[in-house]
Protein backbone atom coordinates (compact mmCIF):
# COMPACT_ATOMS: atom_id res chain seq x y z
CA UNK A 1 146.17 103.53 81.82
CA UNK A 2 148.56 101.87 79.91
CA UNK A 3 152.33 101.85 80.79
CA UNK A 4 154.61 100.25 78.43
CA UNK A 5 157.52 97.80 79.25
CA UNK A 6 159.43 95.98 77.19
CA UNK A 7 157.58 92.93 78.65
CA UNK A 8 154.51 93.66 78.51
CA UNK A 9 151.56 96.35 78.99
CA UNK A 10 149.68 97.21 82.22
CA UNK A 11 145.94 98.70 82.47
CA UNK A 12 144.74 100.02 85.42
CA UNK A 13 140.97 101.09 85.42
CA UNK A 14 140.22 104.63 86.88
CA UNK A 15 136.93 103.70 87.23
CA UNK A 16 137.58 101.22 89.63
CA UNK A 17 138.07 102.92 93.24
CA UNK A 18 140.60 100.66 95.27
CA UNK A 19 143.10 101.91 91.82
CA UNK A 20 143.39 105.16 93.31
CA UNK A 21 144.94 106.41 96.40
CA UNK A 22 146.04 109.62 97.64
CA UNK A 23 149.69 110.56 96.71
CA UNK A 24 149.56 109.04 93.16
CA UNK A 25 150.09 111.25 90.01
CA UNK A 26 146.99 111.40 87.66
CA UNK A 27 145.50 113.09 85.10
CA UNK A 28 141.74 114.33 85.34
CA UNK A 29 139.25 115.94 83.69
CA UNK A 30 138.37 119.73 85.29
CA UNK A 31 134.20 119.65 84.90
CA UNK A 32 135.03 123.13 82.48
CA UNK A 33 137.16 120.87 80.13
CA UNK A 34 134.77 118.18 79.62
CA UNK A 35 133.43 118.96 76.40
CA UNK A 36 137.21 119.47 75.02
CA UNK A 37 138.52 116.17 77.18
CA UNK A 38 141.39 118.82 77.85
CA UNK A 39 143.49 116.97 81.11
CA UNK A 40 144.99 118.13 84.01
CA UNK A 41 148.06 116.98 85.67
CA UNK A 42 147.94 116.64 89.62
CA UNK A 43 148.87 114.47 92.64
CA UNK A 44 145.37 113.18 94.67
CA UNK A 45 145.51 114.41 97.89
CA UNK A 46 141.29 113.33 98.51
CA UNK A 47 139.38 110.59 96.82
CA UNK A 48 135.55 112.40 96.51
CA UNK A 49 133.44 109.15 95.13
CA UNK A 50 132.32 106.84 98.02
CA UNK A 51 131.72 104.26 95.17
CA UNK A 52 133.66 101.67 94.33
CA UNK A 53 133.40 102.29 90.94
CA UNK A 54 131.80 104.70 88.50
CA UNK A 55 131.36 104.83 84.77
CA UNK A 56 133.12 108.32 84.31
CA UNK A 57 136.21 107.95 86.32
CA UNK A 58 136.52 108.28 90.49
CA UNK A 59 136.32 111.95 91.74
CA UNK A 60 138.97 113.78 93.12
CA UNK A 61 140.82 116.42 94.62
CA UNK A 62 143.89 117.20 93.86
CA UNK A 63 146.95 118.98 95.72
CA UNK A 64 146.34 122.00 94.02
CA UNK A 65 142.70 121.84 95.20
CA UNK A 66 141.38 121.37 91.84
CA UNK A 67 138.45 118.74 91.02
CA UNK A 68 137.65 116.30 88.56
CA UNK A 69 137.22 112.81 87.33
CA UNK A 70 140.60 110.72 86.72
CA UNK A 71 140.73 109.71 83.27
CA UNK A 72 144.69 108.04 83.57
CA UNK A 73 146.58 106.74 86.23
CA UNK A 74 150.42 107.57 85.81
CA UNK A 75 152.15 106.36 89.10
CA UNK A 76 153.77 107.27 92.18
């Protein structure tokens, strides 16, 4: 993710587990959408990957109860 000051930019990688923690606002990719890349909106309420990392973004499950992979962090 990128977020945009008007110091300077900050990346945080959604492949990297200890970047994600219930409560924070995301966007994922629904396992239907991945051919489009179409995201979803959502707050994690339940990290799924036991990783600490994974090449396609961490898996979870959002408040909604919908699953995917995050593809962007967006905050608290």
């Amino acid at each position: 993710m990128k977020r945009k000051s008007k110091e300077m930019t900050i990346i945080t990688d959604a492949r990297q587990r200890n970047n994600i923690t219930p409560g924070i606002l995301v966007k994922i990719v629904l396992k239907r959408d991945q051919r489009s890349g179409k995201l979803t909106d959502g707050k994690v309420s339940e990290i799924l990957t036991n990783s600490s990392y994974h090449p396609h973004g961490i898996k979870v499950r959002l408040s909604d109860g919908q699953v995917g992979r995050v593809k962007e962090i967006s905050g608290e």
